[in-house]
C-alpha atoms as a PDB file:
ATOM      1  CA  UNK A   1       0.000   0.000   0.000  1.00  0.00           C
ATOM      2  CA  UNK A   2       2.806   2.148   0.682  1.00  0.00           C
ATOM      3  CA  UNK A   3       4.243   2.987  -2.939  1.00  0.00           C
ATOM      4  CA  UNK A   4       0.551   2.825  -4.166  1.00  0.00           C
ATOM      5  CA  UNK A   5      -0.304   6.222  -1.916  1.00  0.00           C
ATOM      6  CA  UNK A   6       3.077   7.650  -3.092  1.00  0.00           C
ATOM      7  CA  UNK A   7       1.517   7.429  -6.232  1.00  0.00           C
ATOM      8  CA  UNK A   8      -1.820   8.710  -5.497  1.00  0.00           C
ATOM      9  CA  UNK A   9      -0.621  11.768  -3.689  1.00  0.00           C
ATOM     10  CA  UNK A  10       1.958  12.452  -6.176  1.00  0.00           C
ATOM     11  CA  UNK A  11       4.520  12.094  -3.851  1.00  0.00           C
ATOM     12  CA  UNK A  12       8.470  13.622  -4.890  1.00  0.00           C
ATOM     13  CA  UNK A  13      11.316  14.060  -3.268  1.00  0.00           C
ATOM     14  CA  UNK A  14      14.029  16.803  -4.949  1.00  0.00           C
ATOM     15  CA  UNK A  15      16.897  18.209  -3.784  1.00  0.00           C
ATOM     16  CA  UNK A  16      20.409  17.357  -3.119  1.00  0.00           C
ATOM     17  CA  UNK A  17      20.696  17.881   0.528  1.00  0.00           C
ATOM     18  CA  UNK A  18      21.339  15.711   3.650  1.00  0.00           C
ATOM     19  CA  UNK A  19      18.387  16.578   5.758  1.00  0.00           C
ATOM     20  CA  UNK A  20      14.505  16.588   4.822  1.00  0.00           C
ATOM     21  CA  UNK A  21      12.204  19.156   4.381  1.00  0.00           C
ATOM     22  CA  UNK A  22       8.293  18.577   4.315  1.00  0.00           C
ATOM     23  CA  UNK A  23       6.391  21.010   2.394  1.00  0.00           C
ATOM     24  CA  UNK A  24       2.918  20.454   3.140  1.00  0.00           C
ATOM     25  CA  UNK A  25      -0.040  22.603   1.076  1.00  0.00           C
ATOM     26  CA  UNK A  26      -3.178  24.149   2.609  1.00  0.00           C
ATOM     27  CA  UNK A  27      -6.996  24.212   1.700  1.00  0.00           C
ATOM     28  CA  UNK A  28      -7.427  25.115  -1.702  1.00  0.00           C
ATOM     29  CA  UNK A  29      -4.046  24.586  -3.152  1.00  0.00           C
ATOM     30  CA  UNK A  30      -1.921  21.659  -4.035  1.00  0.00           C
ATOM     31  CA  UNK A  31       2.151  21.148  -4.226  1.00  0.00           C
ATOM     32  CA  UNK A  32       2.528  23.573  -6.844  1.00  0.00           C
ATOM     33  CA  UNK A  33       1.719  26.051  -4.467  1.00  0.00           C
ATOM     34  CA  UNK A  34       5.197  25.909  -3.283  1.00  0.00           C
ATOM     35  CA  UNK A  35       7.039  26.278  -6.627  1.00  0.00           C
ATOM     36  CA  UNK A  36       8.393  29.629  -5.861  1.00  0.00           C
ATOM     37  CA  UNK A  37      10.152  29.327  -2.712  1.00  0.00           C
ATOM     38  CA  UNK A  38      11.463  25.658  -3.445  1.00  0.00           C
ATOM     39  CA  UNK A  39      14.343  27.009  -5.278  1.00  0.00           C
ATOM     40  CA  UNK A  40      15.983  28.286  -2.004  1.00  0.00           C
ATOM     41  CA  UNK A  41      16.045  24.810  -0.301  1.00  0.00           C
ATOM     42  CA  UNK A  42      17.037  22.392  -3.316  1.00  0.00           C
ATOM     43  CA  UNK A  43      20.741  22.469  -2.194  1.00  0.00           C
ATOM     44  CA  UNK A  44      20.567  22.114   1.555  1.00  0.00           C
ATOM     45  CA  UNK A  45      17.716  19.585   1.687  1.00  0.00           C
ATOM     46  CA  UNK A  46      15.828  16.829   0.231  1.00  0.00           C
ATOM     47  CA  UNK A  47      12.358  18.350   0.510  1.00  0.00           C
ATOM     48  CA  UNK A  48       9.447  15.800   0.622  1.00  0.00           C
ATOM     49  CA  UNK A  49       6.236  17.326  -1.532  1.00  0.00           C
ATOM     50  CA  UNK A  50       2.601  15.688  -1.849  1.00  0.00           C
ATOM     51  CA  UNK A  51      -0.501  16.762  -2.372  1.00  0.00           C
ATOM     52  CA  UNK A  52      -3.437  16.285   0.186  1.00  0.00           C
ATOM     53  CA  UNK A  53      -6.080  13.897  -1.106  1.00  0.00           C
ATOM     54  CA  UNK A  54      -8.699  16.952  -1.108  1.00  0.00           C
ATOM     55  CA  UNK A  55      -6.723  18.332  -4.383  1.00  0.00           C
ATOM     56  CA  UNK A  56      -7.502  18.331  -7.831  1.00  0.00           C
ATOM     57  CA  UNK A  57      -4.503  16.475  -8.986  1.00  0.00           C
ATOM     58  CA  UNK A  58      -5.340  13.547  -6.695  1.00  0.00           C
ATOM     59  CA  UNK A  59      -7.798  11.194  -7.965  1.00  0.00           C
ATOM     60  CA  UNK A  60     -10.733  10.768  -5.158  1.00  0.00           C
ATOM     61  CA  UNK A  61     -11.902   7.118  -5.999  1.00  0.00           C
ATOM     62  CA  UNK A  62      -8.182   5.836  -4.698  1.00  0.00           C
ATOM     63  CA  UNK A  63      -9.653   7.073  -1.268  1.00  0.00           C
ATOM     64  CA  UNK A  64     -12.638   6.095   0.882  1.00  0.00           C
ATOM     65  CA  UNK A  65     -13.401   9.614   1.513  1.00  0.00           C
ATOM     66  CA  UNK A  66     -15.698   8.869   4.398  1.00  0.00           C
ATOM     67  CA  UNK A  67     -12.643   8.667   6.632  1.00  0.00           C
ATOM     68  CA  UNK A  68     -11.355  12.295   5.886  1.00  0.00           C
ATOM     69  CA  UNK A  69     -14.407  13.444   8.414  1.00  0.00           C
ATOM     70  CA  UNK A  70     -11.453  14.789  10.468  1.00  0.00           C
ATOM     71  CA  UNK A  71      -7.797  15.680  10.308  1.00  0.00           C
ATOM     72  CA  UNK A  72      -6.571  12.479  11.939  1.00  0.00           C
ATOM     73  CA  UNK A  73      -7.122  10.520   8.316  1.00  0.00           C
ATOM     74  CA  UNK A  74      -4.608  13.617   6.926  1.00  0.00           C
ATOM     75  CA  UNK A  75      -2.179  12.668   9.670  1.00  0.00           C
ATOM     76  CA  UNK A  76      -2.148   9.357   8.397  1.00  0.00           C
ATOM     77  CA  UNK A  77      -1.302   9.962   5.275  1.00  0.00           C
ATOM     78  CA  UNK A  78       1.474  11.966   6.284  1.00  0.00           C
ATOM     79  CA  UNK A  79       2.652   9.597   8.609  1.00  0.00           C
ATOM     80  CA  UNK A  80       2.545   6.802   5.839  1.00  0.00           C
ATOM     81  CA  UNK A  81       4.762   8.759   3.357  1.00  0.00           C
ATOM     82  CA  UNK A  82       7.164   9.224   6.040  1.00  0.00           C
ATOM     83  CA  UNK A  83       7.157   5.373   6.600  1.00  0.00           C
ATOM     84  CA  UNK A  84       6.938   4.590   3.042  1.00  0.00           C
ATOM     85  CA  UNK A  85      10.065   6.869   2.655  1.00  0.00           C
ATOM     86  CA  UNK A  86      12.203   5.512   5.342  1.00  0.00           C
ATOM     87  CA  UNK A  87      12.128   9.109   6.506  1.00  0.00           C
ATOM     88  CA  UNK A  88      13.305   9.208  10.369  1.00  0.00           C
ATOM     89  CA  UNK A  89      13.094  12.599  11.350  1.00  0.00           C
ATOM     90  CA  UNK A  90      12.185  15.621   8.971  1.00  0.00           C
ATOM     91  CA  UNK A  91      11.768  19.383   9.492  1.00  0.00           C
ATOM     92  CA  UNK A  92       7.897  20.216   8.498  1.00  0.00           C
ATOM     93  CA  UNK A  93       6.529  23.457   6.818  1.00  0.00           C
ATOM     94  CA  UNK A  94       2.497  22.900   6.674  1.00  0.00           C
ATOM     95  CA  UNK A  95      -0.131  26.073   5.733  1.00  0.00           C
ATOM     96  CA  UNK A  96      -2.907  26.420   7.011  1.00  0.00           C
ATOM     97  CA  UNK A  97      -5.025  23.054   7.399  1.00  0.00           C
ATOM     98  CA  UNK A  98      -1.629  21.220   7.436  1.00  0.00           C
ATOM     99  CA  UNK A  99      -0.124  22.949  10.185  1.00  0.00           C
ATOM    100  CA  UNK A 100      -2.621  20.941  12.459  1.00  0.00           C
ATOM    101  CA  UNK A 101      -2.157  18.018  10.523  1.00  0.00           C
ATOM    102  CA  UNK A 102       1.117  18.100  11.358  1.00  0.00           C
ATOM    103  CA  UNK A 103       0.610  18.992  14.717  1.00  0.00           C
ATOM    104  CA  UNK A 104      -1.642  15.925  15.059  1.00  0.00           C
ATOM    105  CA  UNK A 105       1.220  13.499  13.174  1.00  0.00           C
ATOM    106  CA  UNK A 106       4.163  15.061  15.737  1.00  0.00           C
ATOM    107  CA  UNK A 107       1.930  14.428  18.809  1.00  0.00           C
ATOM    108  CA  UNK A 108       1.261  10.470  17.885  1.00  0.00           C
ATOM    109  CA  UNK A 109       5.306  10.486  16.241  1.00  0.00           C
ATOM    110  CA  UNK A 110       7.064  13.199  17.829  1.00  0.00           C
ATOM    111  CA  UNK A 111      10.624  11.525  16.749  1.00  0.00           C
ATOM    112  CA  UNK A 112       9.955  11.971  13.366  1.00  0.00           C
ATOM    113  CA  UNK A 113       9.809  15.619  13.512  1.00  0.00           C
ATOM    114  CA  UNK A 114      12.666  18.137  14.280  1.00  0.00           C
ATOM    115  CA  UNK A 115      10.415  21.786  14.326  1.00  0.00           C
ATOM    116  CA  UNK A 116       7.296  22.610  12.675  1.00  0.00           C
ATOM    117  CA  UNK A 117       6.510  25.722  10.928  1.00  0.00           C
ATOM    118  CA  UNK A 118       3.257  26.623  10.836  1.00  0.00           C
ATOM    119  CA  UNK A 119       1.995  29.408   8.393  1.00  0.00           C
ATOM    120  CA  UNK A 120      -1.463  30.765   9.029  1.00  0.00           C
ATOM    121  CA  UNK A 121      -2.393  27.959  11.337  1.00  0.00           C
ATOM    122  CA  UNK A 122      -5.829  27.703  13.618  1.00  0.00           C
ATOM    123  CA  UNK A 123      -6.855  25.540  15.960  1.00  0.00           C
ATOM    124  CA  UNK A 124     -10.409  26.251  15.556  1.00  0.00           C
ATOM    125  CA  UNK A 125     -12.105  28.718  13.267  1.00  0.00           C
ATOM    126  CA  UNK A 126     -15.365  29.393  15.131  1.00  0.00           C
ATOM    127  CA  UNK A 127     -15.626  31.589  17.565  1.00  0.00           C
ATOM    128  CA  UNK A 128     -16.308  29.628  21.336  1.00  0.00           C
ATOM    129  CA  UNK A 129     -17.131  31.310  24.747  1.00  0.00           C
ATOM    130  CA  UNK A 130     -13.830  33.592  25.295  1.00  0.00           C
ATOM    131  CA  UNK A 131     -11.962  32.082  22.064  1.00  0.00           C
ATOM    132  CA  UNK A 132     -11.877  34.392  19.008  1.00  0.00           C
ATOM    133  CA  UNK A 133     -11.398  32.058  15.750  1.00  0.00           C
ATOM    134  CA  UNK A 134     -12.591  34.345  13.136  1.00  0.00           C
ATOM    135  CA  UNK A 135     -16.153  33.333  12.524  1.00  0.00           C
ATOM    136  CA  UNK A 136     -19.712  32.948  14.021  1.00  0.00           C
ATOM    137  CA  UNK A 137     -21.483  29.456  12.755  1.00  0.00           C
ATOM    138  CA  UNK A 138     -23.861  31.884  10.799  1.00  0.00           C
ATOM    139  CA  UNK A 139     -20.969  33.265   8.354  1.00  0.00           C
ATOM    140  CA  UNK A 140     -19.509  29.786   7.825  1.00  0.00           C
ATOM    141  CA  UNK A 141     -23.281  28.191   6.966  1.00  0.00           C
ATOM    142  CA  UNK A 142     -23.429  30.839   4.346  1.00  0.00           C
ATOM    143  CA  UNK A 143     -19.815  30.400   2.685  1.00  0.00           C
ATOM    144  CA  UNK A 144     -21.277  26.390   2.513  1.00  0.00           C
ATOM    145  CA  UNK A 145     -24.510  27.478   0.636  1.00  0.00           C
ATOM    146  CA  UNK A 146     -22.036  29.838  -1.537  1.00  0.00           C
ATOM    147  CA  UNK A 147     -20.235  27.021  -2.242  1.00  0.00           C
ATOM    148  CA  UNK A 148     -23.041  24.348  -2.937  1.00  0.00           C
ATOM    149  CA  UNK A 149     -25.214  27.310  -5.037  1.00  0.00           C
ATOM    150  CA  UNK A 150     -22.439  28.557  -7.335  1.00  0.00           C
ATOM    151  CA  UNK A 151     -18.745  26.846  -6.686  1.00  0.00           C
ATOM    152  CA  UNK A 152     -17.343  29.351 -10.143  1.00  0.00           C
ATOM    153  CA  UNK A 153     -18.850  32.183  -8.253  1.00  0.00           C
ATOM    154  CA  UNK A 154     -17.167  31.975  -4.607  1.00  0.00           C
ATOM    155  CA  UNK A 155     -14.254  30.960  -5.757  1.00  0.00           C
ATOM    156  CA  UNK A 156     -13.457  33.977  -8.181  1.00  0.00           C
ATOM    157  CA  UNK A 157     -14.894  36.349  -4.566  1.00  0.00           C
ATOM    158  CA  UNK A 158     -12.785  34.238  -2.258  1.00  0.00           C
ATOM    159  CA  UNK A 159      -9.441  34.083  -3.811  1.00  0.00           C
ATOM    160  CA  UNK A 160      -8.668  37.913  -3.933  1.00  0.00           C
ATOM    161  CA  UNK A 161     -10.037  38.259   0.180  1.00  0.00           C
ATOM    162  CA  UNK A 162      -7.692  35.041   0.941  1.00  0.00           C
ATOM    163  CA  UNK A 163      -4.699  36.120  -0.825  1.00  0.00           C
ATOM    164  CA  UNK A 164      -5.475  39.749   0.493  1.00  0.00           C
ATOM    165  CA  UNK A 165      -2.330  41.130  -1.045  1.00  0.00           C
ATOM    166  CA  UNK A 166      -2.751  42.984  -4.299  1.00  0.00           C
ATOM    167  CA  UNK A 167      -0.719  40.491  -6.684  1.00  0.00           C
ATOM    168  CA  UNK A 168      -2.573  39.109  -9.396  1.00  0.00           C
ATOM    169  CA  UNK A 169      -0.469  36.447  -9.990  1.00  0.00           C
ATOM    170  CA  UNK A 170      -1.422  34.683  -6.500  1.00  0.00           C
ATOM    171  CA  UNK A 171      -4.759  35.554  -7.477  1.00  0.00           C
ATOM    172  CA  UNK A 172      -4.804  33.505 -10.330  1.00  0.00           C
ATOM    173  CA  UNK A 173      -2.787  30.488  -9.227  1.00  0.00           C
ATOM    174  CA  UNK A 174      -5.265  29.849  -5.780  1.00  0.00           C
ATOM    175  CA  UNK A 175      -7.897  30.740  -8.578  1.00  0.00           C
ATOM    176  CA  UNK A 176      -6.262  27.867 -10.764  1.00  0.00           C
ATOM    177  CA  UNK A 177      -5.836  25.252  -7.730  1.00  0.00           C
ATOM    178  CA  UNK A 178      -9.740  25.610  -6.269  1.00  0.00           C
ATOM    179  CA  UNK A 179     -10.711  25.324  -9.663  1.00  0.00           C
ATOM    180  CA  UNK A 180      -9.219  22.074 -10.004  1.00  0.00           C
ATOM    181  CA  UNK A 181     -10.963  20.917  -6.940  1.00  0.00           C
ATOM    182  CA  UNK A 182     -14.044  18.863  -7.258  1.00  0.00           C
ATOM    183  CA  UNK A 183     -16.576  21.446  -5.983  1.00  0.00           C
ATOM    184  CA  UNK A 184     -18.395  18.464  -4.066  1.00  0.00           C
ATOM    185  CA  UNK A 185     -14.998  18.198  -2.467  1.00  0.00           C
ATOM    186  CA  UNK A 186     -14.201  21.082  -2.076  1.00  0.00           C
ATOM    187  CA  UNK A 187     -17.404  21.752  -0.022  1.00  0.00           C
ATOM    188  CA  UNK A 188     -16.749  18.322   1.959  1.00  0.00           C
ATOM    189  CA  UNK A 189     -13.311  19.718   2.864  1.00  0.00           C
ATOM    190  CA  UNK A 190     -14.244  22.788   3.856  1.00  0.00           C
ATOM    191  CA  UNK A 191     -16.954  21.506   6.265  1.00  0.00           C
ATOM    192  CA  UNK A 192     -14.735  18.816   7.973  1.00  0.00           C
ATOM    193  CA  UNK A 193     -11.656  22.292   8.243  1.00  0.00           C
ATOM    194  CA  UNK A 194     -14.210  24.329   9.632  1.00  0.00           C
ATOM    195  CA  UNK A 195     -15.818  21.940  11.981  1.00  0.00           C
ATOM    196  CA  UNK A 196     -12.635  20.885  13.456  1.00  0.00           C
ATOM    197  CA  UNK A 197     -11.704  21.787  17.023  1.00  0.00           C
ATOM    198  CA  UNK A 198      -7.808  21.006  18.141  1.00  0.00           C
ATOM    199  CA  UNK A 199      -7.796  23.412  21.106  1.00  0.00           C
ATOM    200  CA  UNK A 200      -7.424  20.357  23.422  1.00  0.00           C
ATOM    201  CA  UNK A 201      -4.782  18.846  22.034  1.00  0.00           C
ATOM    202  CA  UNK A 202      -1.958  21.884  21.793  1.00  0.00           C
ATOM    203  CA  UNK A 203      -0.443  20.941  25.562  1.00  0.00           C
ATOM    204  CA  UNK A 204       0.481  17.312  24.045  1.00  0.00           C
ATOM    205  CA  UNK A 205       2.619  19.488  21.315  1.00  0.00           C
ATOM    206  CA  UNK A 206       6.620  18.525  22.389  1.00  0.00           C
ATOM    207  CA  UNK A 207       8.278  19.503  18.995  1.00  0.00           C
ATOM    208  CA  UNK A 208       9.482  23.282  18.762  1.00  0.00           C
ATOM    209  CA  UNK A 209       6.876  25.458  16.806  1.00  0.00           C
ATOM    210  CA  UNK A 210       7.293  28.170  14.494  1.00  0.00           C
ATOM    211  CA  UNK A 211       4.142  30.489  14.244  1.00  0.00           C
ATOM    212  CA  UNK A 212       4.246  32.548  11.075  1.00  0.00           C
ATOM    213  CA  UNK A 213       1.321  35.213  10.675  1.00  0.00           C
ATOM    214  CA  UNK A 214       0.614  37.399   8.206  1.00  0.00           C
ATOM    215  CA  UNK A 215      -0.140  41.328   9.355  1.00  0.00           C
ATOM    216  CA  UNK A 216      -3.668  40.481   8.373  1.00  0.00           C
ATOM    217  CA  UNK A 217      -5.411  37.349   7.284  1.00  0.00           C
ATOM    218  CA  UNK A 218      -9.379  36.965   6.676  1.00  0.00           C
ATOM    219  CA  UNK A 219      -9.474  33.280   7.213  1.00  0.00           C
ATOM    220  CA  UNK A 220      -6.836  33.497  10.793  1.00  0.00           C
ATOM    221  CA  UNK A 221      -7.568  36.657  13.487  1.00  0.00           C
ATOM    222  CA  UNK A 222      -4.035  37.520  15.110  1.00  0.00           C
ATOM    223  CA  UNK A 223      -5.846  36.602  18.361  1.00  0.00           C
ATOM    224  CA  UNK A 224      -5.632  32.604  16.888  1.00  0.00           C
ATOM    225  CA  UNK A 225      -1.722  33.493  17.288  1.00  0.00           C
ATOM    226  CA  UNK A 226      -2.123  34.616  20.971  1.00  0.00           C
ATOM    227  CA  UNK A 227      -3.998  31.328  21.725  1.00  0.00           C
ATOM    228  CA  UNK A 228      -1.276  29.241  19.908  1.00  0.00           C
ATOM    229  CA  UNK A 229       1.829  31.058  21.319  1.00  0.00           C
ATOM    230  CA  UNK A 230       0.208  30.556  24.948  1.00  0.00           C
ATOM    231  CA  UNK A 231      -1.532  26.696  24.586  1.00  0.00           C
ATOM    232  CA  UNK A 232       1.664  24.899  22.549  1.00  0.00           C
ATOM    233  CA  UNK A 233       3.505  23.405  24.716  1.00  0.00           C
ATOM    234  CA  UNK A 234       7.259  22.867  24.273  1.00  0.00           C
ATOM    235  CA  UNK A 235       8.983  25.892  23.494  1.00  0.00           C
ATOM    236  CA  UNK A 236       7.516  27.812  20.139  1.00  0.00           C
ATOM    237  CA  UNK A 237       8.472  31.262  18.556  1.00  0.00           C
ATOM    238  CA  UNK A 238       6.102  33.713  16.743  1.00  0.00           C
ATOM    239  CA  UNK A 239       6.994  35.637  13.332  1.00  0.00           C
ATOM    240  CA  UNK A 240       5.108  38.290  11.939  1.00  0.00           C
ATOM    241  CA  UNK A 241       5.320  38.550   8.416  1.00  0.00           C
ATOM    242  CA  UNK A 242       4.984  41.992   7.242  1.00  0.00           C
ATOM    243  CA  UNK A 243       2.611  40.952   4.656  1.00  0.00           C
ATOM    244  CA  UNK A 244      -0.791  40.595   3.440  1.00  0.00           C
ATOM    245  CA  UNK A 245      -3.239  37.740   3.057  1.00  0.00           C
ATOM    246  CA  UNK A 246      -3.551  33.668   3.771  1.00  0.00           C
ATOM    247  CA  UNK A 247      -1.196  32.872   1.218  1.00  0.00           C
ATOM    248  CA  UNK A 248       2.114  34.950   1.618  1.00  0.00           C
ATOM    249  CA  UNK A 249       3.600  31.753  -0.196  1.00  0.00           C
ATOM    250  CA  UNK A 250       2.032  32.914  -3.392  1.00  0.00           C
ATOM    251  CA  UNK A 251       1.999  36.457  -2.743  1.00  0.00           C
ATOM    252  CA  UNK A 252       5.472  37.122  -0.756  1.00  0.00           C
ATOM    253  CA  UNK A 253       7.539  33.878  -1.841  1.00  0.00           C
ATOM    254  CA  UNK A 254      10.711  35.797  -1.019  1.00  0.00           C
ATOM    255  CA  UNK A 255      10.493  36.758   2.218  1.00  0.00           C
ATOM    256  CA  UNK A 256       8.757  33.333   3.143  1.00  0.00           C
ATOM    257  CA  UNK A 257      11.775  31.517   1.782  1.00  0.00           C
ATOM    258  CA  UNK A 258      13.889  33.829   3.972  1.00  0.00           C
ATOM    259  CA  UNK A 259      12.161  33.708   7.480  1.00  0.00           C
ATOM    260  CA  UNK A 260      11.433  29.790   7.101  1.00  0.00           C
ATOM    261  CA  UNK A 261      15.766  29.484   6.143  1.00  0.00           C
ATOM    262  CA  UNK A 262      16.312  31.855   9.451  1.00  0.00           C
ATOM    263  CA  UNK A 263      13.857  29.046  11.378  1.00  0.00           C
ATOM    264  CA  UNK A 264      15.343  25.785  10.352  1.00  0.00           C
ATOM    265  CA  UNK A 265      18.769  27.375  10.762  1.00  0.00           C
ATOM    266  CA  UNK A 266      17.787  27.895  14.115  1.00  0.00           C
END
């Protein structure tokens, strides 16, 4: 089974360092998102890229897509490439969605990971009691019906609020990758994402954390960061990037590629 999913996630491997490097994708996207800052890591690592099974390159009847109901099936599959690999430890880079999926895959195998970097990362997206996620239940029924009613239509409104920066170019490519999405799946996604809760499980958290956050994000309040910085446990480090949007891999590839080299050289 293991070189089958290697297949159906598209897994590669490039690069001519020693050490690996996990570049995992967010909601929306798929590896290609990372094109633009891979460039500055091909000589110092061998970076491990695959695509979620939520992405349009992956094809959905490989899976039983009744298990991705929550994040844990995601941290299997990231856990079996790593086995598949013979991958012992890695340092991991996951956006958004992945950043808890790899916070859930370093709390059941915490040896296999070195730090994690986690760009625009939330535990939970709904707003709770005296926890500010972003979003009343109301807003996200309504980006569901959005979705279900007219998939061409959100996702040309959505891409230029989630990439938030003015650069076309990022418009375009998310524009390109939720495109490619199966709208049905895109919608089941989205609803298993926002319905996800991982407040409770931050404390178990031993690997060192990296918390990079955009100056302003539409999908992750800078009060998310607060809650992360002060529930993670092990020792973790914030970064503010001083840059736009959800997707500063798209929009600000440079200065991602340089604050993620000053973390793993750290």
């Amino acid at each position: 089974m293991g070189q089958s999913l290697l297949d159906a996630l598209n897994v590669r491997v490039v690069g001519t360092g020693r050490s690996y490097l996990l570049l995992a994708h967010g909601f929306g996207t798929d590896q290609s998102a990372w094109n633009r800052i891979l460039p500055y890591f091909l000589s110092q690592y061998k970076v491990i890229l695959y695509d979620l099974v939520c992405a349009g390159s992956v094809n959905p009847d490989y899976f039983n897509f009744h298990r991705y109901t929550s994040l844990d099936a995601y941290a299997d599959d990231l856990l079996n490439i790593l086995d598949s690999l013979g991958v012992d430890c890695c340092a991991y880079v996951g956006h958004s969605v992945s950043a808890m999926i790899g916070i859930l895959a370093s709390i059941r195998r915490p040896e296999l990971f070195s730090k994690l970097i986690l760009i625009g990362a939330s535990p939970r997206f709904l707003n709770d009691n005296d926890y500010h996620g972003g979003f009343e239940e109301g807003e996200i029924e309504k980006l569901f019906l959005a979705m279900k009613s007219n998939y061409e239509s959100w996702v040309l409104g959505f891409a230029p609020l989630a990439v938030g920066a003015d650069v076309p170019v990022a418009v375009r490519e998310f524009s390109r990758t939720l495109f490619n999405m199966r709208p049905d799946i895109s919608l089941f996604v989205s609803r298993a994402v926002f319905n996800s809760d991982l407040r409770g499980v931050l404390r178990l958290v031993n690997t060192p954390c990296w918390i990079f956050q955009t100056a302003r994000d539409v999908s992750v309040p800078t009060s998310v960061v607060g809650y992360l910085r002060d529930n993670l446990g092990g020792r973790n480090t914030v970064v503010m990037l001083n840059v736009e949007g959800h997707l500063p891999h798209l929009s600000a590839p440079v200065l991602l590629a340089h604050h993620i080299n000053v973390a793993l050289s750290r």
